[in-house]
N, C-alpha and C. Protein backbone atom coordinates (compact mmCIF):
# COMPACT_ATOMS: atom_id res chain seq x y z
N UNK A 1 83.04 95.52 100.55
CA UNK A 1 84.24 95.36 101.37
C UNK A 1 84.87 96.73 101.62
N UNK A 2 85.27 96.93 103.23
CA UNK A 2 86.01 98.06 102.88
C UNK A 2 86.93 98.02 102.63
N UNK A 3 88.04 98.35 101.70
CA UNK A 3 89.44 98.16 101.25
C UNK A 3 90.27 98.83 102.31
N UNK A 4 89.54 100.50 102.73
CA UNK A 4 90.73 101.43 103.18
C UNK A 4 91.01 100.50 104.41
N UNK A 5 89.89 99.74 105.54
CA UNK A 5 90.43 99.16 106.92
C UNK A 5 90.85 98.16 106.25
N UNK A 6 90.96 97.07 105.48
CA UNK A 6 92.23 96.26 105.08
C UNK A 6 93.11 96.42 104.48
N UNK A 7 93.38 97.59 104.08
CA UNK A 7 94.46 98.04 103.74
C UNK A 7 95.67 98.64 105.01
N UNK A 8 94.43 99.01 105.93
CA UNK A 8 94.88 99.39 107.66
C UNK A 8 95.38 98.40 108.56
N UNK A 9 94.81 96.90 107.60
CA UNK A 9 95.26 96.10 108.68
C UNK A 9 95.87 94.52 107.79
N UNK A 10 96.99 94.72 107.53
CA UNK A 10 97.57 94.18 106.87
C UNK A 10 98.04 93.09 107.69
N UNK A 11 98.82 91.88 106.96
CA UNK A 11 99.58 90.82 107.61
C UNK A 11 101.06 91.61 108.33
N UNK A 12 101.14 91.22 109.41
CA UNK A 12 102.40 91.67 110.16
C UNK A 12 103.49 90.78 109.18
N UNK A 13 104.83 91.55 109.80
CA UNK A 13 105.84 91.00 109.26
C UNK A 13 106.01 89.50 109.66
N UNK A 14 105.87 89.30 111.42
CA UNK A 14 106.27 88.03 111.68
C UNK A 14 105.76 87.40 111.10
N UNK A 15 104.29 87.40 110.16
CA UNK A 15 103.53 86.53 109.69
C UNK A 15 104.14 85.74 108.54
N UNK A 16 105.04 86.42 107.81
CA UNK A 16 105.77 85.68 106.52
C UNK A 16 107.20 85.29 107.06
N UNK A 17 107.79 85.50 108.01
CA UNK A 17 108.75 84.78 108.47
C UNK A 17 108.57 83.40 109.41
N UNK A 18 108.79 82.59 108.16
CA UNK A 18 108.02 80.95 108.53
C UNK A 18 108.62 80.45 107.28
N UNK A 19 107.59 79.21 107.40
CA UNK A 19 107.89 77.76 105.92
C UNK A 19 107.35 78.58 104.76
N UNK A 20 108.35 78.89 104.05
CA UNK A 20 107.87 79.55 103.00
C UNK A 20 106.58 78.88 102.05
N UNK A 21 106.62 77.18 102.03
CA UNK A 21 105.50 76.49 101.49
C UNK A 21 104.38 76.89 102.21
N UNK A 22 104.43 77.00 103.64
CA UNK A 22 103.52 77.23 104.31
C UNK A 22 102.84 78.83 104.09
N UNK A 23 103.65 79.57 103.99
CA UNK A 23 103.01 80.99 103.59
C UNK A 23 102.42 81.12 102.17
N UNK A 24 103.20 80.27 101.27
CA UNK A 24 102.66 79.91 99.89
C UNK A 24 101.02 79.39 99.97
N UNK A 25 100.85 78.59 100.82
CA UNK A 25 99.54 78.27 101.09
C UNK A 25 98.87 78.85 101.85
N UNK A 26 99.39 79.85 102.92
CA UNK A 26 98.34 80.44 103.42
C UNK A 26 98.19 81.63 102.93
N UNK A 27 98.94 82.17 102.00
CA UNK A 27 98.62 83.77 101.37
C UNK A 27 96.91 83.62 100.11
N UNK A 28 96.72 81.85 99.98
CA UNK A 28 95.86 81.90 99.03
C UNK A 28 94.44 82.34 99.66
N UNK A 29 93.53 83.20 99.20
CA UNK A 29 92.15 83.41 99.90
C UNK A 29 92.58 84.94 100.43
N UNK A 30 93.74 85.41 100.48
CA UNK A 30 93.64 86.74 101.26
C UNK A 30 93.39 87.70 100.26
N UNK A 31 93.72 89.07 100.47
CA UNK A 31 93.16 90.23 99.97
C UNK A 31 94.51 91.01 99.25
N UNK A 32 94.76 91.20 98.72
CA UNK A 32 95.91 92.44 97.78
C UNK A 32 95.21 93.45 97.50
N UNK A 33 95.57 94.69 98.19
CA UNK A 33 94.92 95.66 98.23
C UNK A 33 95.78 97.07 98.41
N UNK A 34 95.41 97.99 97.28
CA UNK A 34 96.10 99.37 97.60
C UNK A 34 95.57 100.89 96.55
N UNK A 35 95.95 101.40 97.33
CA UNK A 35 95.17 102.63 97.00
C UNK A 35 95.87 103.37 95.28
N UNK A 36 94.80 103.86 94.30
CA UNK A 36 95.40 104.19 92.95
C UNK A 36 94.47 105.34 92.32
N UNK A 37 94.94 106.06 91.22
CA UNK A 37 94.03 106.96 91.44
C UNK A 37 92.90 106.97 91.26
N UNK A 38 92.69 105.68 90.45
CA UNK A 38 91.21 105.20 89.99
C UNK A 38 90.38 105.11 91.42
N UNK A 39 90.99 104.70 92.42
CA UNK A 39 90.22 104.52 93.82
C UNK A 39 91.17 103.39 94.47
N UNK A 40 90.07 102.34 94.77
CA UNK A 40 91.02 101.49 95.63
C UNK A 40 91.13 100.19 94.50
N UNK A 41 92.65 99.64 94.76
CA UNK A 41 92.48 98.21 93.16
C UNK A 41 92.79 96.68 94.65
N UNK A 42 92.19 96.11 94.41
CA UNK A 42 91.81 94.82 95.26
C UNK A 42 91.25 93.37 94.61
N UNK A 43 92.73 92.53 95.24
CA UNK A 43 91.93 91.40 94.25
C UNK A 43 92.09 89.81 95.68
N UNK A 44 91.83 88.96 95.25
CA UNK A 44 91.98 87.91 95.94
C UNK A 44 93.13 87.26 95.67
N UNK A 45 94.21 86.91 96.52
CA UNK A 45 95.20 86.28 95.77
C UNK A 45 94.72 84.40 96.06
N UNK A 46 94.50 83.35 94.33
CA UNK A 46 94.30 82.39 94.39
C UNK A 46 95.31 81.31 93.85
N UNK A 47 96.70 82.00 93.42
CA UNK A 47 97.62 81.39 92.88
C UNK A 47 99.02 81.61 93.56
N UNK A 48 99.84 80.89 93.60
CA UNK A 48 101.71 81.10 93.97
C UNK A 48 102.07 80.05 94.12
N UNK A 49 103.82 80.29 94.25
CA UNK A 49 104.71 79.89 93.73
C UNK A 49 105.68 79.55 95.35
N UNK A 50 106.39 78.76 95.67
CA UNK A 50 107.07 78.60 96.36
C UNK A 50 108.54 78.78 95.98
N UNK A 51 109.18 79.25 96.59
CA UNK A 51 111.05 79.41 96.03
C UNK A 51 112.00 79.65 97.35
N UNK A 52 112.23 78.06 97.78
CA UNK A 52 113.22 78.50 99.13
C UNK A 52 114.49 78.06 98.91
N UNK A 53 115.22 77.60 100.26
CA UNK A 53 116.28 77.96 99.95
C UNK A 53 117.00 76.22 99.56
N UNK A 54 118.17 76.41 98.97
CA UNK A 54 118.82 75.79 97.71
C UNK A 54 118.32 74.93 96.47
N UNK A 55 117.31 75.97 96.70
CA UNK A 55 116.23 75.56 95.16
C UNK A 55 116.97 76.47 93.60
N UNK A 56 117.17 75.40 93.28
CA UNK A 56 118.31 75.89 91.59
C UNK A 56 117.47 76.33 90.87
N UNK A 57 115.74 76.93 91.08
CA UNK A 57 114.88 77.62 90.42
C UNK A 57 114.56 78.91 91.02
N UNK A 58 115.33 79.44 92.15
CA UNK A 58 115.33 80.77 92.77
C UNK A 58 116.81 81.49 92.13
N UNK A 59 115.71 83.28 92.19
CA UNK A 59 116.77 83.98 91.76
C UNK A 59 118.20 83.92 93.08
N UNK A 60 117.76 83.37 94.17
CA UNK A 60 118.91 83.21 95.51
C UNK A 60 119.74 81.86 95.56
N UNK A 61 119.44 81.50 94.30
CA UNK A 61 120.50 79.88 94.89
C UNK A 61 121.74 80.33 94.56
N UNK A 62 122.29 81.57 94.24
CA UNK A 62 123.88 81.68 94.25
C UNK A 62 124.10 82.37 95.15
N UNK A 63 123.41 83.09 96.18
CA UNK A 63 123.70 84.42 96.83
C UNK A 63 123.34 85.46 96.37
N UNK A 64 123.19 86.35 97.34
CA UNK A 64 122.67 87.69 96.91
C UNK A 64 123.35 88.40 95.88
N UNK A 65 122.62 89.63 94.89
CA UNK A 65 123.21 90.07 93.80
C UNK A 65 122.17 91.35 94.10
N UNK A 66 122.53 92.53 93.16
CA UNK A 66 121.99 93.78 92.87
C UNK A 66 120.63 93.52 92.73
N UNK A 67 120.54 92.33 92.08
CA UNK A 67 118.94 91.99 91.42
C UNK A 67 118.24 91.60 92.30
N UNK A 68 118.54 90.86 93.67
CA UNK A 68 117.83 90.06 94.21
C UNK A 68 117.75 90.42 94.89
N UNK A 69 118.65 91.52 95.78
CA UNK A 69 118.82 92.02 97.39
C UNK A 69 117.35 91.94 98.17
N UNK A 70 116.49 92.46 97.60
CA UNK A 70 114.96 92.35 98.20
C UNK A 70 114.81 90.96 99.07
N UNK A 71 115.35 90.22 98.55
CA UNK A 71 115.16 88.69 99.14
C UNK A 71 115.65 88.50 100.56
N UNK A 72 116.78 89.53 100.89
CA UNK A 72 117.60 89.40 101.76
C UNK A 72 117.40 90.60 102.66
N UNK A 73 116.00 91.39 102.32
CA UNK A 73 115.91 92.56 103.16
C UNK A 73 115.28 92.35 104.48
N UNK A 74 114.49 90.90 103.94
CA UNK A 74 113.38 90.53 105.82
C UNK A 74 112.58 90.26 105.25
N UNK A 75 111.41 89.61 105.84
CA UNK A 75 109.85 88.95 105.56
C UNK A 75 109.21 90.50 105.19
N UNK A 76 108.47 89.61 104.57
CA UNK A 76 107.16 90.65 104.15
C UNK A 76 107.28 91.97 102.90
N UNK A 77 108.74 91.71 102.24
CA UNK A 77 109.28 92.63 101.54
C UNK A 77 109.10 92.65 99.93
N UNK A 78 108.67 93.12 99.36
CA UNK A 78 108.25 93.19 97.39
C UNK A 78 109.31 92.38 97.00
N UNK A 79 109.79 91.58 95.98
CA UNK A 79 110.99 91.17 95.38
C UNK A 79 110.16 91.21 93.88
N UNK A 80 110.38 92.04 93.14
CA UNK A 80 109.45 92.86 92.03
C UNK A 80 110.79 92.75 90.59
N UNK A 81 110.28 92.22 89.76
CA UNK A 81 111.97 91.78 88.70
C UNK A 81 111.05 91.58 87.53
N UNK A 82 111.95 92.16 86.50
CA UNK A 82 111.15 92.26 84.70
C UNK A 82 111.59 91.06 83.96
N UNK A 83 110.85 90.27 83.57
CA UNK A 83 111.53 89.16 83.15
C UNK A 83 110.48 89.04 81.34
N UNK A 84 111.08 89.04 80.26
CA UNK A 84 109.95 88.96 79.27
C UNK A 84 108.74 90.17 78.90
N UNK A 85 109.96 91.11 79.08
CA UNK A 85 108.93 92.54 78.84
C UNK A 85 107.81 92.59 80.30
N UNK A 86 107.69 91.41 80.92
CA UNK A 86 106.91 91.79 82.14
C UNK A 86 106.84 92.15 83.23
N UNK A 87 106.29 92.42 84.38
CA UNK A 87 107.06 92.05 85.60
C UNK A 87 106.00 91.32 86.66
N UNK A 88 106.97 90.47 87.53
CA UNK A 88 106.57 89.53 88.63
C UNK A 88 106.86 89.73 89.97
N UNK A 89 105.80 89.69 90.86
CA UNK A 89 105.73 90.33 91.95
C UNK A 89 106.19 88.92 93.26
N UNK A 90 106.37 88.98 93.93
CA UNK A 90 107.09 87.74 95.50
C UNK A 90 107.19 88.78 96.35
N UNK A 91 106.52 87.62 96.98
CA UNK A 91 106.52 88.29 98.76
C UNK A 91 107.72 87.61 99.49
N UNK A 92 108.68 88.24 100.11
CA UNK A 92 109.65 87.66 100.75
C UNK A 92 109.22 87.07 102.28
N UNK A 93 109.99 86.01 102.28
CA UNK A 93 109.93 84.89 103.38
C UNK A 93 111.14 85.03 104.44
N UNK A 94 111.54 83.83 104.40
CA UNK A 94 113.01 83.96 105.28
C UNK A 94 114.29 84.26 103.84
N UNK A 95 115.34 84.09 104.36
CA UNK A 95 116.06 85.37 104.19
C UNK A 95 116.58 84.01 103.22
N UNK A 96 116.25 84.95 101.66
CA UNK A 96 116.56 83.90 100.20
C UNK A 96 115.17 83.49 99.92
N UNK A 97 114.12 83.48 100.49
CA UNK A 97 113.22 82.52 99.93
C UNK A 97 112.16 83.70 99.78
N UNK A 98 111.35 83.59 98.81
CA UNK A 98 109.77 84.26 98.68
C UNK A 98 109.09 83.37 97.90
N UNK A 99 107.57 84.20 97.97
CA UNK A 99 106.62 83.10 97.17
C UNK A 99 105.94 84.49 95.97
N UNK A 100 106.04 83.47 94.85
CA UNK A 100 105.72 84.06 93.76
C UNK A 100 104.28 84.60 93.80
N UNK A 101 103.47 85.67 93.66
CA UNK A 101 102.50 85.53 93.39
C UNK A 101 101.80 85.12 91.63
N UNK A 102 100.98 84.25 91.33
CA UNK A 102 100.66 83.89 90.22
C UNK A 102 99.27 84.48 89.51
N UNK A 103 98.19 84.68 90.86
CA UNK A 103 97.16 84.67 90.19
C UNK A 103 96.52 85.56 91.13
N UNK A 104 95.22 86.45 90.86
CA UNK A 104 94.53 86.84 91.79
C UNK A 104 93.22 86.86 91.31
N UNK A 105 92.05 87.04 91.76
CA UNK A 105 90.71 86.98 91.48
C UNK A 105 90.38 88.33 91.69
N UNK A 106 89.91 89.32 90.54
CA UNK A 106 89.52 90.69 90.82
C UNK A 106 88.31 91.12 91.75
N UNK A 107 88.75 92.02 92.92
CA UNK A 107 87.46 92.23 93.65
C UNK A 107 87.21 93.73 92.74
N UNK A 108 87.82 94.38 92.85
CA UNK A 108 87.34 95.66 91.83
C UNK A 108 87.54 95.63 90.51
N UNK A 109 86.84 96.61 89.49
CA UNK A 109 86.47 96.62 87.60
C UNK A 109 87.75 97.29 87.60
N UNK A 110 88.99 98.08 88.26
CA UNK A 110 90.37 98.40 87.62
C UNK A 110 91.10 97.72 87.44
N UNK A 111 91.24 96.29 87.95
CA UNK A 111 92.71 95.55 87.58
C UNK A 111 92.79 95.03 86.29
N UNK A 112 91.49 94.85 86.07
CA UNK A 112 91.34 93.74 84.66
C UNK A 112 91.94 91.84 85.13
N UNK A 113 91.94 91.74 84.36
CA UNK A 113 92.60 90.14 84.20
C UNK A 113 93.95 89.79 84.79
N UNK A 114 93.67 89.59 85.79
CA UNK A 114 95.30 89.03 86.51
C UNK A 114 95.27 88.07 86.92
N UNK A 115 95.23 86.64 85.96
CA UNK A 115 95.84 85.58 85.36
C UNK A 115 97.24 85.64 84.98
N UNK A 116 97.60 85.05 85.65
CA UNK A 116 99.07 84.98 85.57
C UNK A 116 99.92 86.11 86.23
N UNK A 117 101.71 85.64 86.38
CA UNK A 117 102.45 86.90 87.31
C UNK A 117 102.22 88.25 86.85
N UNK A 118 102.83 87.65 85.38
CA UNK A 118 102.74 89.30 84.48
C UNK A 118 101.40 90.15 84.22
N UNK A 119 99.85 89.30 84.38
CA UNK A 119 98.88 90.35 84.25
C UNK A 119 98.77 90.89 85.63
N UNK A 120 99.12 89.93 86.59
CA UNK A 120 98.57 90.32 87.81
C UNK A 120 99.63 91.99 88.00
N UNK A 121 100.63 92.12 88.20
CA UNK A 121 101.82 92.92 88.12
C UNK A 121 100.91 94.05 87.33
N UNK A 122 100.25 94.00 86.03
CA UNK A 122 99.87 94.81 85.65
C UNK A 122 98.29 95.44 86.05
N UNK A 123 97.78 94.37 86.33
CA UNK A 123 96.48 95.07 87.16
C UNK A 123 96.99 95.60 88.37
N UNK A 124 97.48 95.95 88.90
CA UNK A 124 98.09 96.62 90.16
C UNK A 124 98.87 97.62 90.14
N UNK A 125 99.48 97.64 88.57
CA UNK A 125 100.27 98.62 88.67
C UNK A 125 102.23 98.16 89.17
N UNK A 126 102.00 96.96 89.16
CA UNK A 126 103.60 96.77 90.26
C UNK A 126 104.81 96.88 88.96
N UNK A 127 105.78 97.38 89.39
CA UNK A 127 106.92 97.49 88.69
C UNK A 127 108.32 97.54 89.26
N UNK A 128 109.26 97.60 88.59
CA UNK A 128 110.69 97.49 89.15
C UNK A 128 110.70 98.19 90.19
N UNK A 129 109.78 99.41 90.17
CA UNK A 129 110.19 100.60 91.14
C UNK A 129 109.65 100.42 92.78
N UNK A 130 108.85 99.05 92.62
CA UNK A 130 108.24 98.46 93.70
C UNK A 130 108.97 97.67 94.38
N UNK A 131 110.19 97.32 94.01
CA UNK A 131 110.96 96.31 94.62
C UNK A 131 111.71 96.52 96.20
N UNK A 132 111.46 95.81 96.83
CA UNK A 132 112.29 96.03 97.87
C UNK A 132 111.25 96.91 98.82
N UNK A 133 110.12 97.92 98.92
CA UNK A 133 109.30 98.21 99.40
C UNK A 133 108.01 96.99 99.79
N UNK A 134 107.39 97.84 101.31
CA UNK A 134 107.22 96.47 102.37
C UNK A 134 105.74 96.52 101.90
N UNK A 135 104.74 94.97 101.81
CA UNK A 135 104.01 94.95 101.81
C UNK A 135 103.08 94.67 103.29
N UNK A 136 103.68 95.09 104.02
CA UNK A 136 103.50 95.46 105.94
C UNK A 136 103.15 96.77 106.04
N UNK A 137 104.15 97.69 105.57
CA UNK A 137 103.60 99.37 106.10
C UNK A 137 104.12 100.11 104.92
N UNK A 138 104.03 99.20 103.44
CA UNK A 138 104.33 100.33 102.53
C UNK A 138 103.24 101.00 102.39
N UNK A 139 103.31 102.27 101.42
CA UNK A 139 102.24 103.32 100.69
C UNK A 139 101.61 102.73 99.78
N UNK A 140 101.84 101.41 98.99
CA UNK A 140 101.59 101.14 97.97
C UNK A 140 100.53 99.89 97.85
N UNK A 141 100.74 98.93 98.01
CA UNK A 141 100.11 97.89 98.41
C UNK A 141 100.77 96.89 99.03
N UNK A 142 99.67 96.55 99.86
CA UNK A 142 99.46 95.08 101.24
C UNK A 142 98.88 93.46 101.18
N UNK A 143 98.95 93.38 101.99
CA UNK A 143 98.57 91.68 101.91
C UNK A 143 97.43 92.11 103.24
N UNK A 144 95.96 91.65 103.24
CA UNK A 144 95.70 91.37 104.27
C UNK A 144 94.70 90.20 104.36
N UNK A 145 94.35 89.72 105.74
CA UNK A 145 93.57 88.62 105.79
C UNK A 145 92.47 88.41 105.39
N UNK A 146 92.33 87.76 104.10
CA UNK A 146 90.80 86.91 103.59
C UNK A 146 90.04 86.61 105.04
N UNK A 147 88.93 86.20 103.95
CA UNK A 147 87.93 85.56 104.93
C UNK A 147 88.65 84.30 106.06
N UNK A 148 88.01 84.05 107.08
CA UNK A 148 87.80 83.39 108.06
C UNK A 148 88.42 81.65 107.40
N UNK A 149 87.01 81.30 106.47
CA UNK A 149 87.02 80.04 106.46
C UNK A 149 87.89 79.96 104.81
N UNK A 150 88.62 78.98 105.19
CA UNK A 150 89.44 78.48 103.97
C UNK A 150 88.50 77.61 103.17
N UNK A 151 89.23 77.52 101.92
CA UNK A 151 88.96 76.88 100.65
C UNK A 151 90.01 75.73 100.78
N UNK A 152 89.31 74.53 99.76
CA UNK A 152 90.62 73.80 99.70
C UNK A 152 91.56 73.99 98.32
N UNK A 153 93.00 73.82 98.98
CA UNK A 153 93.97 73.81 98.31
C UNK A 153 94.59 72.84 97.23
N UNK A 154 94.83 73.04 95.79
CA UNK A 154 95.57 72.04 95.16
C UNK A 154 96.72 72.42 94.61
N UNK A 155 97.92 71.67 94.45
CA UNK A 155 99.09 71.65 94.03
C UNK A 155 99.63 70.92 92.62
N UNK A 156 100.66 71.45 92.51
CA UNK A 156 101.36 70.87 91.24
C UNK A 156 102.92 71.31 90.96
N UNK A 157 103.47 70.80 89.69
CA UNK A 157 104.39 71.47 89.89
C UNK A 157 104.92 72.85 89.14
N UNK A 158 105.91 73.15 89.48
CA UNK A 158 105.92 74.88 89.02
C UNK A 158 106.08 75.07 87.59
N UNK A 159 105.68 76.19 87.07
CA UNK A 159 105.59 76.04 85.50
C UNK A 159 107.15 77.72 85.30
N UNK A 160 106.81 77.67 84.06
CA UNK A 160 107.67 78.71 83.36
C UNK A 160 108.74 78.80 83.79
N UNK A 161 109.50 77.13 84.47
CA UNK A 161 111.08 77.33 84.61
C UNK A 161 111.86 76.49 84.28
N UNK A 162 113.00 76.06 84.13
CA UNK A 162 113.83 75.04 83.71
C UNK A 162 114.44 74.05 84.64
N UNK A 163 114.40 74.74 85.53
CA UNK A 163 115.31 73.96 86.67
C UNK A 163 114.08 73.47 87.71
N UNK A 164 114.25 72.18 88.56
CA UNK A 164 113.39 71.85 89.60
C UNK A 164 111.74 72.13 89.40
N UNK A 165 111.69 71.66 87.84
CA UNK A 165 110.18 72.22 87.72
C UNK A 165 109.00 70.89 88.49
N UNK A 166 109.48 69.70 89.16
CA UNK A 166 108.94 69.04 89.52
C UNK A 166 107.98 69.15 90.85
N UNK A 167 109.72 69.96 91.56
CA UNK A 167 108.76 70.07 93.19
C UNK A 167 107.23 70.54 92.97
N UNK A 168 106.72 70.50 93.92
CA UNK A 168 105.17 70.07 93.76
C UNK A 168 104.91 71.94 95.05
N UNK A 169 105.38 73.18 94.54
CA UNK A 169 105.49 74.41 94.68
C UNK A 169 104.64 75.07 94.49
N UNK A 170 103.28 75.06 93.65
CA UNK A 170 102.79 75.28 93.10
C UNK A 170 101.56 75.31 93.93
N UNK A 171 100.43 76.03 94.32
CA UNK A 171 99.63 75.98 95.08
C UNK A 171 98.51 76.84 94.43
N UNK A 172 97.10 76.67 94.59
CA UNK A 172 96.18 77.39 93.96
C UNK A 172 94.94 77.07 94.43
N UNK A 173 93.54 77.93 94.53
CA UNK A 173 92.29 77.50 95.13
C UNK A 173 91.22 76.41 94.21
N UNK A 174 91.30 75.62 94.64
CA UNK A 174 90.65 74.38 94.01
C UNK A 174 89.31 75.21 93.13
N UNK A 175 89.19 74.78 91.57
CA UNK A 175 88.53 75.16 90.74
C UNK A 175 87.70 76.41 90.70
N UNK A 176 89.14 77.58 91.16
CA UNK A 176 88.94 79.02 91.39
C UNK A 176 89.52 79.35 89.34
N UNK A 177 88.22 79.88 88.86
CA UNK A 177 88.43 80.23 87.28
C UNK A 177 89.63 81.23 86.88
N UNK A 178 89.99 81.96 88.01
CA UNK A 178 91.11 82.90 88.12
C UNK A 178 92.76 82.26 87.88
N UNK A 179 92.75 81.16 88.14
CA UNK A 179 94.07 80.14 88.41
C UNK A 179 94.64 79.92 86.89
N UNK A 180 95.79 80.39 87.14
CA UNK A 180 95.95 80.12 85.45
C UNK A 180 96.58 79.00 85.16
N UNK A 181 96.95 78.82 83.68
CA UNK A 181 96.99 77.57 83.09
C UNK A 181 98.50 76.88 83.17
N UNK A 182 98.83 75.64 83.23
CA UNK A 182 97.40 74.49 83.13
C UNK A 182 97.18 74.46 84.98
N UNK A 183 96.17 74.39 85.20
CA UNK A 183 95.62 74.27 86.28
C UNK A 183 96.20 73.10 87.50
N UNK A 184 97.19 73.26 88.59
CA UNK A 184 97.84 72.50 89.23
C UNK A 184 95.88 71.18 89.31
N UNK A 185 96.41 69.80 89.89
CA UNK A 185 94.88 68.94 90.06
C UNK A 185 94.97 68.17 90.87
N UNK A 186 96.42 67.95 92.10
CA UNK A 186 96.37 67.27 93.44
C UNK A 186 96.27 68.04 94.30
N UNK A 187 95.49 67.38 95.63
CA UNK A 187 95.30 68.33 96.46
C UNK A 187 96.62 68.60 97.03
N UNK A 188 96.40 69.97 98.11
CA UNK A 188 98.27 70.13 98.60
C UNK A 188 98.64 69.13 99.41
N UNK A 189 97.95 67.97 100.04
CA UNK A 189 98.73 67.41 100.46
C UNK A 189 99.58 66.20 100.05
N UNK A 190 99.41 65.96 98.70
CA UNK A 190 99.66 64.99 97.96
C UNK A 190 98.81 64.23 97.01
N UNK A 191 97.76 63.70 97.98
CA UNK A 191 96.84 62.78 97.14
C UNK A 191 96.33 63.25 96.36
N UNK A 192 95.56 62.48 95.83
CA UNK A 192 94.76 63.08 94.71
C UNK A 192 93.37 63.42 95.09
N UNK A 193 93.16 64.39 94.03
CA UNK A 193 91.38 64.52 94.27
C UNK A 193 90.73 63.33 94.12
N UNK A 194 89.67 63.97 95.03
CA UNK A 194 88.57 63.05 95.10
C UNK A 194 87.20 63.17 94.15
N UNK A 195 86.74 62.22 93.16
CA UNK A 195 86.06 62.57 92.22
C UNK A 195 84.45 63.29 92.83
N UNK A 196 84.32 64.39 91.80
CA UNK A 196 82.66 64.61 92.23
C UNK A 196 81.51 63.87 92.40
């Protein structure tokens, strides 16, 4: 793969200004990709998180704050926050809402294991200092378009929160080993799988 032309040709902004569920599901299968000194670090993103608006499990259900402003900068923007010694990376949506990223599938041997927000954050390198910088035309890293043909999608509901952990937010590539635990097991549109 070449990284440097998808790194050249990233998702436009208008592309994340939409249904934030809907970008939640279509960011799965694409490419996270950016340049480090090891070379280029690139993985598949196969996991996220949905968080819109007057959801009592977003850092935005009170209004904007110092912490959150990223949320409120425009589509396509880092919203990058340390939570548990770690940190967790969201792509911003409409204005309050982003989607968590959860999981990615390594295309290159530098990221290591990014299972889950906090490894993924760390195979990449992302940190506080990433926040609020665009994953459209930053220096750092992009979002760009996966392959052609989609995978199918399954859902569940969101984990590691207290509030609204039911909605069914939760989105991931059907029995992609990268998806971390416990593994969402309806498809996204509700029903259930269909047995092998």
């Amino acid at each position: 793969m070449d990284w440097a032309r998808a790194f050249a040709h990233p998702r436009p902004q208008s592309w994340y200004d939409r249904s934030t569920p809907d970008v939640a599901r279509a960011l799965l299968g694409d490419w996270l990709v950016g340049p480090s000194p090891q070379g280029w670090r690139a993985g598949r993103i196969v996991e996220t998180e949905a968080y819109v608006a007057r959801d009592p499990a977003s850092h935005a259900f009170r209004g904007q704050t110092p912490r959150n402003r990223s949320m409120f900068t425009g589509p396509g923007t880092w919203y990058v926050y340390r939570i548990h010694q770690v940190h967790c990376a969201n792509l911003t949506t409409r204005r309050g809402e982003a989607v968590l990223l959860r999981a990615a599938e390594p295309m290159t041997a530098n990221i290591g294991d990014t299972r889950g927000p906090g490894r993924l954050c760390r195979g990449f390198g992302l940190t506080r200092a990433d926040d609020g910088t665009s994953a459209v035309d930053g220096p750092y890293l992009r979002v760009a378009p996966g392959p052609s043909e989609r995978e199918p999608v399954v859902s569940g509901p969101r984990v590691g929160i207290r509030l609204a952990r039911a909605r069914r937010l939760r989105f991931a590539l059907k029995g992609n080993r990268w998806v971390s635990l416990p593994r969402p097991r309806t498809w996204a549109d509700g029903s259930p799988p269909r047995r092998a």
